[in-house]
PDB file of N, CA and C in Angstrom:
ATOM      1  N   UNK A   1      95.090 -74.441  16.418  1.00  0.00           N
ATOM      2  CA  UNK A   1      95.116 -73.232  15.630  1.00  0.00           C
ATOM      3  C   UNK A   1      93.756 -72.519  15.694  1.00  0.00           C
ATOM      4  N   UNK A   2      92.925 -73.201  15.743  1.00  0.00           N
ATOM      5  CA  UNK A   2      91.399 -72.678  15.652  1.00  0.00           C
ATOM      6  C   UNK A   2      91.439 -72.426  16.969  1.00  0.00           C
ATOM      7  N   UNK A   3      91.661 -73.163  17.920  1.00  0.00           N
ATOM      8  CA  UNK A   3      90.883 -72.235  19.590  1.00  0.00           C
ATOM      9  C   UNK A   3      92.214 -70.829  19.203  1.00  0.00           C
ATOM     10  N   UNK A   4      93.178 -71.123  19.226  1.00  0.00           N
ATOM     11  CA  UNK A   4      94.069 -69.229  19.269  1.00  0.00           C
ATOM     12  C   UNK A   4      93.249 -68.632  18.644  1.00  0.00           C
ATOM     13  N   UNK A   5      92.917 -68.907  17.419  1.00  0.00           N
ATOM     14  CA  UNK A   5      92.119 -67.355  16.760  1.00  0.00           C
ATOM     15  C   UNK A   5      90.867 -67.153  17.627  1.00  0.00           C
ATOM     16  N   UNK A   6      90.325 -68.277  18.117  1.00  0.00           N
ATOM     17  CA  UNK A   6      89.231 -67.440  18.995  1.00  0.00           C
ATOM     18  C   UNK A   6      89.383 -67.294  19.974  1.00  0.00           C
ATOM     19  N   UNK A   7      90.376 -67.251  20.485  1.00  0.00           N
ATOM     20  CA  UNK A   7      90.593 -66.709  21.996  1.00  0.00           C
ATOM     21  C   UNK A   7      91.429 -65.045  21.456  1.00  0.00           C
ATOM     22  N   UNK A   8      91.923 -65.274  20.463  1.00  0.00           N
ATOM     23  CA  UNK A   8      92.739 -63.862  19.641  1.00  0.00           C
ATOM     24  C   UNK A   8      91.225 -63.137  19.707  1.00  0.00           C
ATOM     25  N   UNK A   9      90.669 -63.810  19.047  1.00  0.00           N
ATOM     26  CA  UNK A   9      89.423 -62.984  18.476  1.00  0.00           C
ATOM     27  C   UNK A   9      88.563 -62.265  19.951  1.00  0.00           C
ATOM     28  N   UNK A  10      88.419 -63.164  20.961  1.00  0.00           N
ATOM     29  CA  UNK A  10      87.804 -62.712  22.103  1.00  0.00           C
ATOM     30  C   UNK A  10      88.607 -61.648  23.011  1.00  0.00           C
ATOM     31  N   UNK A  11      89.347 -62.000  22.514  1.00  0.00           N
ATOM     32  CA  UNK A  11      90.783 -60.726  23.149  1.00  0.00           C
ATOM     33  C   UNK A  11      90.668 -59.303  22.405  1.00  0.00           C
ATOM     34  N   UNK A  12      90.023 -59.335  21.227  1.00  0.00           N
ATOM     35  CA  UNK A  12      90.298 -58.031  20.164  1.00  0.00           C
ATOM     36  C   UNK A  12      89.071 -57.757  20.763  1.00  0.00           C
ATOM     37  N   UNK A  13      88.011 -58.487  20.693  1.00  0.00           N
ATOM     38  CA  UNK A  13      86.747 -58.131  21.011  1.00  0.00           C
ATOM     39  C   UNK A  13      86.608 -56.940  22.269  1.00  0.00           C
ATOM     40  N   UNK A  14      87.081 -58.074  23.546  1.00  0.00           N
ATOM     41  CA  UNK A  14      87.469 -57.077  25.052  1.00  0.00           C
ATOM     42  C   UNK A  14      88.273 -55.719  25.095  1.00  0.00           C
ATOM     43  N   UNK A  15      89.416 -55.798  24.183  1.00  0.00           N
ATOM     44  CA  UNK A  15      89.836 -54.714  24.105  1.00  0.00           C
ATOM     45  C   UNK A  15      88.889 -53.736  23.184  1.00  0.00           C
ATOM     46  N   UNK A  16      88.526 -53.560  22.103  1.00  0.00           N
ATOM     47  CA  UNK A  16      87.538 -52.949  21.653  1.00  0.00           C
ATOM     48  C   UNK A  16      86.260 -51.856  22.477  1.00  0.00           C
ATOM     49  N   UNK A  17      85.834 -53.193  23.009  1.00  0.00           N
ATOM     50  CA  UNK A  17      84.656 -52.926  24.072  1.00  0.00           C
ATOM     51  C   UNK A  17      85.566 -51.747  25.097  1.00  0.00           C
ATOM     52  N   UNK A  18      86.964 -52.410  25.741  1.00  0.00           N
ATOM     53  CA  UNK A  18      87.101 -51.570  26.899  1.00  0.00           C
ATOM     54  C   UNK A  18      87.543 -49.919  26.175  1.00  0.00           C
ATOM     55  N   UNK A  19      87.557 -49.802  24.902  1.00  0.00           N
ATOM     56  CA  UNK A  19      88.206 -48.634  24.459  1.00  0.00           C
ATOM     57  C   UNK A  19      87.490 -47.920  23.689  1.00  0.00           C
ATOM     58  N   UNK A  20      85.860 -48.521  23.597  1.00  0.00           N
ATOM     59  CA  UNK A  20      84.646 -48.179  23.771  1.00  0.00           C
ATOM     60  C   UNK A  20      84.252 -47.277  25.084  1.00  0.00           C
ATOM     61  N   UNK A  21      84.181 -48.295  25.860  1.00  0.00           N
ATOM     62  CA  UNK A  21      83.697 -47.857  27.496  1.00  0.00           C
ATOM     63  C   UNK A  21      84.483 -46.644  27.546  1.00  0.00           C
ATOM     64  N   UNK A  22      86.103 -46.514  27.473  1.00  0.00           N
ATOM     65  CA  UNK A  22      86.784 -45.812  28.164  1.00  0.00           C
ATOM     66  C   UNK A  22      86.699 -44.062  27.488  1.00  0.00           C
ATOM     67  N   UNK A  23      86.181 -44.231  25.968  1.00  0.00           N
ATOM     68  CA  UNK A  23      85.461 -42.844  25.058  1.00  0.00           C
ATOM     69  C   UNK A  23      84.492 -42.636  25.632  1.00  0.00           C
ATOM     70  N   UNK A  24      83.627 -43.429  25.939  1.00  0.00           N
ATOM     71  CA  UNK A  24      82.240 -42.764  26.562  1.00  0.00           C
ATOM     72  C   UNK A  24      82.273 -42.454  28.043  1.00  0.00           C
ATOM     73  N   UNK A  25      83.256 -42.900  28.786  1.00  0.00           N
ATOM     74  CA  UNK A  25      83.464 -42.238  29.831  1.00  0.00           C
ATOM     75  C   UNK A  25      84.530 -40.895  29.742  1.00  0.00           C
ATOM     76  N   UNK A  26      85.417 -40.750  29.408  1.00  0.00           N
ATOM     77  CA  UNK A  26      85.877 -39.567  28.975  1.00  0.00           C
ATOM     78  C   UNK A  26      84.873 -38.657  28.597  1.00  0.00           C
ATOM     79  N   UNK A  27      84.159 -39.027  27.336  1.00  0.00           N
ATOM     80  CA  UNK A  27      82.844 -37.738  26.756  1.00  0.00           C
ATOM     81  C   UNK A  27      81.927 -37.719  28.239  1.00  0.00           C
ATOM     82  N   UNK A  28      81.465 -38.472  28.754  1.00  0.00           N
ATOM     83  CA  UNK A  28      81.065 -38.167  30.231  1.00  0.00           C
ATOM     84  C   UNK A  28      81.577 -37.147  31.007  1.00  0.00           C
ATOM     85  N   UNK A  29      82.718 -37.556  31.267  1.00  0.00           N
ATOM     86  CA  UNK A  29      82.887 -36.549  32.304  1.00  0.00           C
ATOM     87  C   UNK A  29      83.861 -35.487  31.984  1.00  0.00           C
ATOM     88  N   UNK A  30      83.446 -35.310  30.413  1.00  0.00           N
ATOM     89  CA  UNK A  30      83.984 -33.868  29.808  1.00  0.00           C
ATOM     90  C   UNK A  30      82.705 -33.263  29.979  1.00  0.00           C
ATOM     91  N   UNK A  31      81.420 -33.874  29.161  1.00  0.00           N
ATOM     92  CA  UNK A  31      80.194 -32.953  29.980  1.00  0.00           C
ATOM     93  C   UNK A  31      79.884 -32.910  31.317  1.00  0.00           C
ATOM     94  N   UNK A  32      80.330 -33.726  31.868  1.00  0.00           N
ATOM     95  CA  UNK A  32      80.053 -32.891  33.402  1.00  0.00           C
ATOM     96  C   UNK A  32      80.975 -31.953  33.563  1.00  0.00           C
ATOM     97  N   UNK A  33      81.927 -32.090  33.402  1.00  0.00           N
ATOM     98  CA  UNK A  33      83.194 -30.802  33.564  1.00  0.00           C
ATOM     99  C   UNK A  33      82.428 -29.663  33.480  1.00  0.00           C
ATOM    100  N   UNK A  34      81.795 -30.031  31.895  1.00  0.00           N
ATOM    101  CA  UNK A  34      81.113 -28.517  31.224  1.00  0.00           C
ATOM    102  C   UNK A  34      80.101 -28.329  32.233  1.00  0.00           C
ATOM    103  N   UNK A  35      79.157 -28.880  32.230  1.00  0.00           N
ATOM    104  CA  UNK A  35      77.618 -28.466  33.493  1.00  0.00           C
ATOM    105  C   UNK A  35      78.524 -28.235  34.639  1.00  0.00           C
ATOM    106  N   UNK A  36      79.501 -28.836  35.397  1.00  0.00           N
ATOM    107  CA  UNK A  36      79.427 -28.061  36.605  1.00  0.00           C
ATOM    108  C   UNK A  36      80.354 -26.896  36.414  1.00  0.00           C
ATOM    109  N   UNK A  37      80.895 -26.101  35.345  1.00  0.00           N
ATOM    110  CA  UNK A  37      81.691 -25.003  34.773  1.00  0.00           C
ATOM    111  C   UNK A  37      80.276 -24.104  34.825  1.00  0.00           C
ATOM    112  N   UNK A  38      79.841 -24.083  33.684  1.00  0.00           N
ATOM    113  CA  UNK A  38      78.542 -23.564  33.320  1.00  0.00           C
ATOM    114  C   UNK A  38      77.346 -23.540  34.904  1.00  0.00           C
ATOM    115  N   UNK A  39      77.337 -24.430  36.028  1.00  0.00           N
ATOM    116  CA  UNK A  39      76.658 -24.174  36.723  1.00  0.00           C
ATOM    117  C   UNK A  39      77.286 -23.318  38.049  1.00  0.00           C
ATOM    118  N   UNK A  40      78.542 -23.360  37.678  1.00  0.00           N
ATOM    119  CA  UNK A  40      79.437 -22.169  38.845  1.00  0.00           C
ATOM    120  C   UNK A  40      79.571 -20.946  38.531  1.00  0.00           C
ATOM    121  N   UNK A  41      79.764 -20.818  36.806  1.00  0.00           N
ATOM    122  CA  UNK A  41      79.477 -19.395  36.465  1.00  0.00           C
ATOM    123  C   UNK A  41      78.466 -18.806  36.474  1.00  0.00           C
ATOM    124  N   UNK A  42      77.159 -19.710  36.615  1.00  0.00           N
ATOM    125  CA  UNK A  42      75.744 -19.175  36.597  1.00  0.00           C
ATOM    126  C   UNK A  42      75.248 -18.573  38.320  1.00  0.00           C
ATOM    127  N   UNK A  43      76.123 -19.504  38.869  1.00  0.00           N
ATOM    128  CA  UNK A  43      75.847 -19.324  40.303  1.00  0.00           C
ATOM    129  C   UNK A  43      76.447 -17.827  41.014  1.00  0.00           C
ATOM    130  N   UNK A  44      77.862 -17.362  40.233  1.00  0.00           N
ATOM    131  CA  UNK A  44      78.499 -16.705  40.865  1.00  0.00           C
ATOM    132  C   UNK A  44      77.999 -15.284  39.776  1.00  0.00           C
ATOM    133  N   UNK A  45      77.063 -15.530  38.778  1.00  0.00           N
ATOM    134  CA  UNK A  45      75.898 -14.388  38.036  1.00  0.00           C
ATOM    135  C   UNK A  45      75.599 -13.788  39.281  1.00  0.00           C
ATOM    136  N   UNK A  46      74.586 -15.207  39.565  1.00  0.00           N
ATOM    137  CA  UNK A  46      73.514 -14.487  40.231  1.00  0.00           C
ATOM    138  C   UNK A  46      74.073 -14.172  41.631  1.00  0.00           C
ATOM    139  N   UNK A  47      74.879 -14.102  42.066  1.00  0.00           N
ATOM    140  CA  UNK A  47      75.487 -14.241  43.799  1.00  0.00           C
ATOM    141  C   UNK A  47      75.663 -12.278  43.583  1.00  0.00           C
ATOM    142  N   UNK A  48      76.204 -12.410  41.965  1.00  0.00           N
ATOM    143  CA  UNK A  48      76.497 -10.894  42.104  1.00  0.00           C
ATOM    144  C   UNK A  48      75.666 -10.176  41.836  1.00  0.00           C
ATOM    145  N   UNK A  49      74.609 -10.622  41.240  1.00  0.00           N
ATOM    146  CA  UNK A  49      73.311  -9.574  40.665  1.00  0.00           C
ATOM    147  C   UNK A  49      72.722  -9.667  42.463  1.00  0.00           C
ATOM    148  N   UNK A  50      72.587 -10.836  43.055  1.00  0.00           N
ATOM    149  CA  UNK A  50      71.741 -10.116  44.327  1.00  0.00           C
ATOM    150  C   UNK A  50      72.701  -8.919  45.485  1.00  0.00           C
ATOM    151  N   UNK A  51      74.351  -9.218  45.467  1.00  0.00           N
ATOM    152  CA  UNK A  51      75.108  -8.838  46.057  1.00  0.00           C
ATOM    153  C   UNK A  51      75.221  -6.813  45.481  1.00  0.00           C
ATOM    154  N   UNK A  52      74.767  -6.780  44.195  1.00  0.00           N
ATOM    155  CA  UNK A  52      74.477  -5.406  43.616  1.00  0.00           C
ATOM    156  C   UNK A  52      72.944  -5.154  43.913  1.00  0.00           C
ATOM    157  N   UNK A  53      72.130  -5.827  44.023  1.00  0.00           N
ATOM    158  CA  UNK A  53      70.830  -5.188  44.567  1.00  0.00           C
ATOM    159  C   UNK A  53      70.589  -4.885  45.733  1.00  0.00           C
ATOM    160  N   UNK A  54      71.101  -5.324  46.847  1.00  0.00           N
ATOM    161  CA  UNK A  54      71.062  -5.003  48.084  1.00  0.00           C
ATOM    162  C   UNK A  54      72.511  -4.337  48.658  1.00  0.00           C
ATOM    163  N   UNK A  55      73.527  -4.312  47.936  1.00  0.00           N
ATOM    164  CA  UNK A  55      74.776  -3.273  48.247  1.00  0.00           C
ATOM    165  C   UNK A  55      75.339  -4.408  49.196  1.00  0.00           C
ATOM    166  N   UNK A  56      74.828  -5.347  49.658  1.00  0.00           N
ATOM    167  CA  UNK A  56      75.585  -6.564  50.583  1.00  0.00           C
ATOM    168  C   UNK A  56      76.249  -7.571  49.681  1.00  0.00           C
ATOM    169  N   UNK A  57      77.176  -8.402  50.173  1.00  0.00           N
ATOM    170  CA  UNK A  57      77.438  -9.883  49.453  1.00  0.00           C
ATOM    171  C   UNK A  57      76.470 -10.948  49.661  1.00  0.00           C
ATOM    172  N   UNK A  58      76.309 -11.417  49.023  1.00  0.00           N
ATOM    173  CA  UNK A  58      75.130 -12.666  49.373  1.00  0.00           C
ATOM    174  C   UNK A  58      74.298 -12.737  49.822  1.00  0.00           C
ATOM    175  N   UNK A  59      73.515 -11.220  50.042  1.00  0.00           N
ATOM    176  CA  UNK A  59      72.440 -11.058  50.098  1.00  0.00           C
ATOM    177  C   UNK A  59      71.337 -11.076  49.208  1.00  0.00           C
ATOM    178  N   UNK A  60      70.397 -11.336  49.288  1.00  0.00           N
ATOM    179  CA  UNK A  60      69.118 -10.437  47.885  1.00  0.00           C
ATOM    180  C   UNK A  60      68.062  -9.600  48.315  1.00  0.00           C
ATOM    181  N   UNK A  61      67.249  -8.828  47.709  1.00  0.00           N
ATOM    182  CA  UNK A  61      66.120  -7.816  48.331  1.00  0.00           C
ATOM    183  C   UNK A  61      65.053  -9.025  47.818  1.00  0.00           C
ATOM    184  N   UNK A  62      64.166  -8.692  48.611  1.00  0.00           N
ATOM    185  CA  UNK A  62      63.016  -9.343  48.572  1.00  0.00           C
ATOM    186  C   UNK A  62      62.138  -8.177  47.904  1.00  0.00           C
ATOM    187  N   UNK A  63      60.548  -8.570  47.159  1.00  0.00           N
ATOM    188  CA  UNK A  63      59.709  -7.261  46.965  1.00  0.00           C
ATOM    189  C   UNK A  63      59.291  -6.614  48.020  1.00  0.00           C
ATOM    190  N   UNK A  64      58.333  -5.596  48.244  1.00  0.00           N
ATOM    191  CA  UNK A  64      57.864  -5.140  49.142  1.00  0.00           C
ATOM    192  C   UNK A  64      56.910  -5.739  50.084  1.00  0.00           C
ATOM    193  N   UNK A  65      56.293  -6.957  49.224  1.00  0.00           N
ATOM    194  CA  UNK A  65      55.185  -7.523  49.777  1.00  0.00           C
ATOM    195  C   UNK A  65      56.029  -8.726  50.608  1.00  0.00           C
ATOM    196  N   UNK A  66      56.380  -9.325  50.339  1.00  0.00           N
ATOM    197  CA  UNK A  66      58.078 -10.381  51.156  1.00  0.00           C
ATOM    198  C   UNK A  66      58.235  -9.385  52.468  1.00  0.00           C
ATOM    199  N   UNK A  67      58.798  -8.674  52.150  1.00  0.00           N
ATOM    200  CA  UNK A  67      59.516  -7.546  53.291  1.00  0.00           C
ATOM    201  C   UNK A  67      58.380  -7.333  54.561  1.00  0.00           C
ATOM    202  N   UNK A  68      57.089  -7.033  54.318  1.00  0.00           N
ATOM    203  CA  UNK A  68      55.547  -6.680  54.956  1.00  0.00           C
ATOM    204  C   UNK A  68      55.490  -8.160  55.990  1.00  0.00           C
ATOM    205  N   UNK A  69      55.602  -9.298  55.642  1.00  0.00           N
ATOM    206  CA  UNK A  69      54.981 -10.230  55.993  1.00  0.00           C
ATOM    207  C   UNK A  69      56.313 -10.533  56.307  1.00  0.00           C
ATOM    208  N   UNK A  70      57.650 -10.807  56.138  1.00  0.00           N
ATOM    209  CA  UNK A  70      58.947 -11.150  56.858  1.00  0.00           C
ATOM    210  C   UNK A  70      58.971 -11.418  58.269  1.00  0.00           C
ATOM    211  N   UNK A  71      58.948 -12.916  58.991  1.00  0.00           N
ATOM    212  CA  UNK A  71      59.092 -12.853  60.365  1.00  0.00           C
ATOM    213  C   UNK A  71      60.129 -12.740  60.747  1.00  0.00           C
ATOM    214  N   UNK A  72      61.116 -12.421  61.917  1.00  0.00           N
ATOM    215  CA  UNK A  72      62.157 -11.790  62.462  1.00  0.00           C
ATOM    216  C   UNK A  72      62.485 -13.487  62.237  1.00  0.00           C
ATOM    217  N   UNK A  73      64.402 -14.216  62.117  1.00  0.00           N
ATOM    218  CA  UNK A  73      64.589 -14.753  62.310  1.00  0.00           C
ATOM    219  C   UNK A  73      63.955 -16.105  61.524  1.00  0.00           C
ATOM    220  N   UNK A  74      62.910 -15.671  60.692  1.00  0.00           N
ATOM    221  CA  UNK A  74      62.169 -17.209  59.486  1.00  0.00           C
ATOM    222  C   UNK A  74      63.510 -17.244  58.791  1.00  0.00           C
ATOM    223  N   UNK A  75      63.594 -18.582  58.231  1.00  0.00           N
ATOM    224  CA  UNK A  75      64.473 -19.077  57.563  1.00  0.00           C
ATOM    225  C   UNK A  75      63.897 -18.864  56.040  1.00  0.00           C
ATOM    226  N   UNK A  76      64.611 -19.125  55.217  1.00  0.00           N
ATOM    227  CA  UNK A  76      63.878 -18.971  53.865  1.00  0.00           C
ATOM    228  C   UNK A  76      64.711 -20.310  52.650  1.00  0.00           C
ATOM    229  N   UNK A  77      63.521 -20.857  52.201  1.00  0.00           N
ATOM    230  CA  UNK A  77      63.906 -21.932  51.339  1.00  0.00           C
ATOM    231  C   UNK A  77      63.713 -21.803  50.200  1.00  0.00           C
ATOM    232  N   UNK A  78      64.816 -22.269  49.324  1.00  0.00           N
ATOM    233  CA  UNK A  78      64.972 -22.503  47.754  1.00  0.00           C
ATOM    234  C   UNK A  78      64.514 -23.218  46.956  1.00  0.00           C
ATOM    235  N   UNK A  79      62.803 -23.053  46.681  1.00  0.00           N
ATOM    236  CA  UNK A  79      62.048 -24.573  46.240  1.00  0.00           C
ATOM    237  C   UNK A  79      62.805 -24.938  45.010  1.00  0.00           C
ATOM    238  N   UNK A  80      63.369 -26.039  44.138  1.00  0.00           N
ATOM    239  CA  UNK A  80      64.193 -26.325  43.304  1.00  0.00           C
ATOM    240  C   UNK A  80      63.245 -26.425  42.028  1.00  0.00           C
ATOM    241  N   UNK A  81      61.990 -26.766  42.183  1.00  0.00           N
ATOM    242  CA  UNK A  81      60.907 -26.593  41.188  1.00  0.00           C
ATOM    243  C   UNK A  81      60.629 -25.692  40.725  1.00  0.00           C
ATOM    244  N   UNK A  82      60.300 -24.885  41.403  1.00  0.00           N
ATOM    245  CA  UNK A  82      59.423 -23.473  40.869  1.00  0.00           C
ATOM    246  C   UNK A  82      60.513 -22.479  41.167  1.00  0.00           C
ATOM    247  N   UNK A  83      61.574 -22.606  41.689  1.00  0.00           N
ATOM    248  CA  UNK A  83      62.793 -21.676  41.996  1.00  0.00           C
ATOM    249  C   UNK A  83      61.681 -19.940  42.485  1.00  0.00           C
ATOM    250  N   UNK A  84      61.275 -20.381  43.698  1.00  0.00           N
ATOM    251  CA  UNK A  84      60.366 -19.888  44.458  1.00  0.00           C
ATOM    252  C   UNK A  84      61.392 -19.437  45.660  1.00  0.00           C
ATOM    253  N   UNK A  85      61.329 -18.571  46.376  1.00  0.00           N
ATOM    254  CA  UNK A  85      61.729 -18.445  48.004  1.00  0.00           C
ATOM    255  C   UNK A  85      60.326 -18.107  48.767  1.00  0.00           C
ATOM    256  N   UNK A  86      60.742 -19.026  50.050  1.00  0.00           N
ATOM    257  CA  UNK A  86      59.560 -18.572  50.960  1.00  0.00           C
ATOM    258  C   UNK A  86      60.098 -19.469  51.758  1.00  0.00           C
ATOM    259  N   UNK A  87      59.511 -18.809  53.324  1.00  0.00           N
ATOM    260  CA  UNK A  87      59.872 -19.629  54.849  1.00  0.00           C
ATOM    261  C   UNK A  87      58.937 -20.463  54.697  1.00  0.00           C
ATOM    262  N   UNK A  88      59.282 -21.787  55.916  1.00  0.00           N
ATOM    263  CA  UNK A  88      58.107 -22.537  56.352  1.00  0.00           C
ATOM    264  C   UNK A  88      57.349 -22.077  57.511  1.00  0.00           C
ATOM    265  N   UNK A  89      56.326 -22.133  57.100  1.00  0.00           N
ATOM    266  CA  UNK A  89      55.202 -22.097  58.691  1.00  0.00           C
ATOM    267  C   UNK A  89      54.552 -22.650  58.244  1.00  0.00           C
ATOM    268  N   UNK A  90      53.254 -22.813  59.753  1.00  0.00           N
ATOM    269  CA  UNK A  90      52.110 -23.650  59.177  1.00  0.00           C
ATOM    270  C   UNK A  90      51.144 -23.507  58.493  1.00  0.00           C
ATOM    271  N   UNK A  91      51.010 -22.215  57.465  1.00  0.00           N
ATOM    272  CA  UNK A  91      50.079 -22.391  57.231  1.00  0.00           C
ATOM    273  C   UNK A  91      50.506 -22.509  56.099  1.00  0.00           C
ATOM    274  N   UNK A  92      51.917 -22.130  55.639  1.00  0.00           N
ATOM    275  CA  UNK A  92      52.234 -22.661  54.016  1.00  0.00           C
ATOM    276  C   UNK A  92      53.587 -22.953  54.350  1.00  0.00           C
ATOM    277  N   UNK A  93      53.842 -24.765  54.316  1.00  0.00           N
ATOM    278  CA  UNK A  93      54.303 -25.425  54.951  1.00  0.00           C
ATOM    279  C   UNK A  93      55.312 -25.430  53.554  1.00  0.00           C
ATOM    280  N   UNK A  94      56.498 -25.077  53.677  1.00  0.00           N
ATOM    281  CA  UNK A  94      57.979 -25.917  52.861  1.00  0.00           C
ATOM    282  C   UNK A  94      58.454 -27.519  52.972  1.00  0.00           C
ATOM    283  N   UNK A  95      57.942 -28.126  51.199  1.00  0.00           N
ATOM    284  CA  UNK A  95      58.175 -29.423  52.126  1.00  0.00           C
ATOM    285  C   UNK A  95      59.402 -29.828  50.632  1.00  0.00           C
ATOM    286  N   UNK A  96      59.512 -31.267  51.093  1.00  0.00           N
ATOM    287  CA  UNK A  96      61.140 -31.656  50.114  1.00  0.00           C
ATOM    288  C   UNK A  96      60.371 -32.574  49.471  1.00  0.00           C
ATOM    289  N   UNK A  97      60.562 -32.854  48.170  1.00  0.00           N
ATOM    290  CA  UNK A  97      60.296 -33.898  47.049  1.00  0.00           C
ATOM    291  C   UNK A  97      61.044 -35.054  47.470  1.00  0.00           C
ATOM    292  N   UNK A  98      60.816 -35.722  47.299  1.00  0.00           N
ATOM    293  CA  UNK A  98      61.767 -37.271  47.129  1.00  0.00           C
ATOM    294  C   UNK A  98      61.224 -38.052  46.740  1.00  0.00           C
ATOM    295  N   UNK A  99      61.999 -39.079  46.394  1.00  0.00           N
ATOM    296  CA  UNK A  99      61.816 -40.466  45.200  1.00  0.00           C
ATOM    297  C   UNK A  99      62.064 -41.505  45.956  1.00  0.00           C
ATOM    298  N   UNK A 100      60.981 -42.428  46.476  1.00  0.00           N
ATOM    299  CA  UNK A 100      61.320 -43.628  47.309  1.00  0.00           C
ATOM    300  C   UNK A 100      60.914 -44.908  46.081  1.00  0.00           C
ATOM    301  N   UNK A 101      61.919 -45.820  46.380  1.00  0.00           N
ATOM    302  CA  UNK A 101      61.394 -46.753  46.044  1.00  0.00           C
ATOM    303  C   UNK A 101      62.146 -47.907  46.049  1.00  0.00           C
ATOM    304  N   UNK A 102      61.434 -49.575  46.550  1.00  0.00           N
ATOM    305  CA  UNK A 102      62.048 -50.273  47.167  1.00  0.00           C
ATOM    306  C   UNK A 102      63.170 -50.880  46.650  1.00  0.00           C
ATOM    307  N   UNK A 103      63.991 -51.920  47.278  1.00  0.00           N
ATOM    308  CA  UNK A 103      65.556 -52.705  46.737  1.00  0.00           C
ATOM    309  C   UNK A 103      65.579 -53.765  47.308  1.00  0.00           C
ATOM    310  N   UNK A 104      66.218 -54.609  46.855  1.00  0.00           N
ATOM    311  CA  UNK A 104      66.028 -55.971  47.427  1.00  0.00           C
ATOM    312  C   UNK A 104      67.319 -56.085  47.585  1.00  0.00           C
ATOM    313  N   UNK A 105      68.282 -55.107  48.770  1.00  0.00           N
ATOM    314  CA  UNK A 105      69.789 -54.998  48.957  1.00  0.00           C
ATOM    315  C   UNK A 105      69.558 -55.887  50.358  1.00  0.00           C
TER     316      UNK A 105
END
Protein backbone atom coordinates (compact mmCIF):
# COMPACT_ATOMS: atom_id res chain seq x y z
CA UNK A 1 0.00 0.00 0.00
CA UNK A 2 2.77 2.39 0.84
CA UNK A 3 5.06 1.81 -2.38
CA UNK A 4 1.39 2.61 -4.65
CA UNK A 5 1.03 5.89 -3.01
CA UNK A 6 4.49 6.66 -3.87
CA UNK A 7 4.72 5.60 -7.06
CA UNK A 8 0.87 7.44 -7.30
CA UNK A 9 2.61 10.25 -5.81
CA UNK A 10 5.67 10.20 -8.35
CA UNK A 11 3.20 9.88 -11.13
CA UNK A 12 1.16 13.19 -9.98
CA UNK A 13 4.44 14.72 -9.51
CA UNK A 14 5.61 13.94 -13.51
CA UNK A 15 2.47 14.85 -14.70
CA UNK A 16 2.45 18.21 -12.94
CA UNK A 17 5.97 19.01 -14.00
CA UNK A 18 5.04 17.93 -17.71
CA UNK A 19 1.95 20.42 -17.61
CA UNK A 20 4.26 22.87 -16.20
CA UNK A 21 6.83 22.48 -19.06
CA UNK A 22 4.05 22.27 -21.59
CA UNK A 23 2.53 26.27 -20.23
CA UNK A 24 5.83 27.57 -20.48
CA UNK A 25 6.37 26.34 -23.75
CA UNK A 26 3.14 27.44 -25.18
CA UNK A 27 3.80 31.17 -23.41
CA UNK A 28 7.14 30.70 -25.43
CA UNK A 29 6.23 30.39 -28.48
CA UNK A 30 3.20 32.70 -28.20
CA UNK A 31 5.99 35.37 -27.64
CA UNK A 32 7.84 34.44 -30.37
CA UNK A 33 4.75 34.39 -32.54
CA UNK A 34 4.44 38.02 -31.20
CA UNK A 35 8.36 39.21 -31.97
CA UNK A 36 8.40 37.62 -35.23
CA UNK A 37 4.66 39.40 -36.03
CA UNK A 38 5.93 42.65 -34.64
CA UNK A 39 9.38 42.12 -36.47
CA UNK A 40 7.61 41.59 -40.06
CA UNK A 41 5.45 44.50 -39.59
CA UNK A 42 8.40 46.60 -38.67
CA UNK A 43 10.27 45.29 -41.59
CA UNK A 44 7.60 45.79 -44.20
CA UNK A 45 7.45 49.87 -42.33
CA UNK A 46 10.50 50.37 -43.30
CA UNK A 47 10.69 48.43 -46.89
CA UNK A 48 7.92 51.07 -47.57
CA UNK A 49 9.27 54.24 -46.12
CA UNK A 50 12.57 53.51 -48.29
CA UNK A 51 10.38 52.22 -51.36
CA UNK A 52 8.50 56.02 -50.98
CA UNK A 53 11.80 57.82 -50.74
CA UNK A 54 13.37 56.77 -53.72
CA UNK A 55 9.94 56.13 -55.88
CA UNK A 56 11.59 52.38 -56.30
CA UNK A 57 10.63 49.12 -54.26
CA UNK A 58 13.33 48.16 -52.05
CA UNK A 59 15.30 50.63 -52.64
CA UNK A 60 16.59 53.55 -50.16
CA UNK A 61 18.33 57.07 -50.95
CA UNK A 62 21.42 57.43 -49.40
CA UNK A 63 22.52 61.31 -48.17
CA UNK A 64 24.41 63.30 -50.44
CA UNK A 65 27.64 62.63 -48.90
CA UNK A 66 27.00 58.42 -49.42
CA UNK A 67 26.03 59.25 -53.03
CA UNK A 68 29.74 61.52 -53.59
CA UNK A 69 31.89 58.69 -52.42
CA UNK A 70 29.50 55.60 -53.86
CA UNK A 71 31.75 53.10 -55.83
CA UNK A 72 30.05 51.68 -59.00
CA UNK A 73 29.02 48.10 -58.10
CA UNK A 74 30.29 48.29 -53.83
CA UNK A 75 28.09 46.19 -52.04
CA UNK A 76 26.62 47.72 -48.95
CA UNK A 77 26.27 46.14 -45.41
CA UNK A 78 23.77 46.22 -42.57
CA UNK A 79 25.98 46.59 -39.40
CA UNK A 80 23.35 44.97 -36.81
CA UNK A 81 24.95 47.15 -33.96
CA UNK A 82 24.93 50.50 -34.86
CA UNK A 83 22.25 49.80 -37.72
CA UNK A 84 24.86 51.74 -39.87
CA UNK A 85 25.13 51.07 -43.87
CA UNK A 86 28.41 51.21 -45.50
CA UNK A 87 30.51 49.01 -48.17
CA UNK A 88 33.64 47.18 -47.33
CA UNK A 89 37.00 48.34 -48.54
CA UNK A 90 40.21 48.60 -47.18
CA UNK A 91 40.40 51.26 -45.65
CA UNK A 92 37.13 50.90 -43.59
CA UNK A 93 36.88 47.33 -43.56
CA UNK A 94 33.05 45.64 -42.76
CA UNK A 95 33.67 42.99 -40.42
CA UNK A 96 31.02 40.27 -38.58
CA UNK A 97 30.84 39.88 -34.71
CA UNK A 98 30.83 36.41 -33.49
CA UNK A 99 30.84 34.45 -30.31
CA UNK A 100 33.36 31.56 -30.22
CA UNK A 101 33.68 29.43 -27.62
CA UNK A 102 34.89 25.95 -26.91
CA UNK A 103 32.69 22.31 -26.39
CA UNK A 104 33.74 19.26 -25.41
CA UNK A 105 31.23 17.58 -28.29
Amino acid sequence: DQLSKEVKEKEERKKRAKERQQKLMAEFSKKQKQFLETAMMEADEDANKASTSTGLPGMSSYSEETEETEQPGAVYYDCVICNLSSNSTGNKPMGIVAFLQSTNV
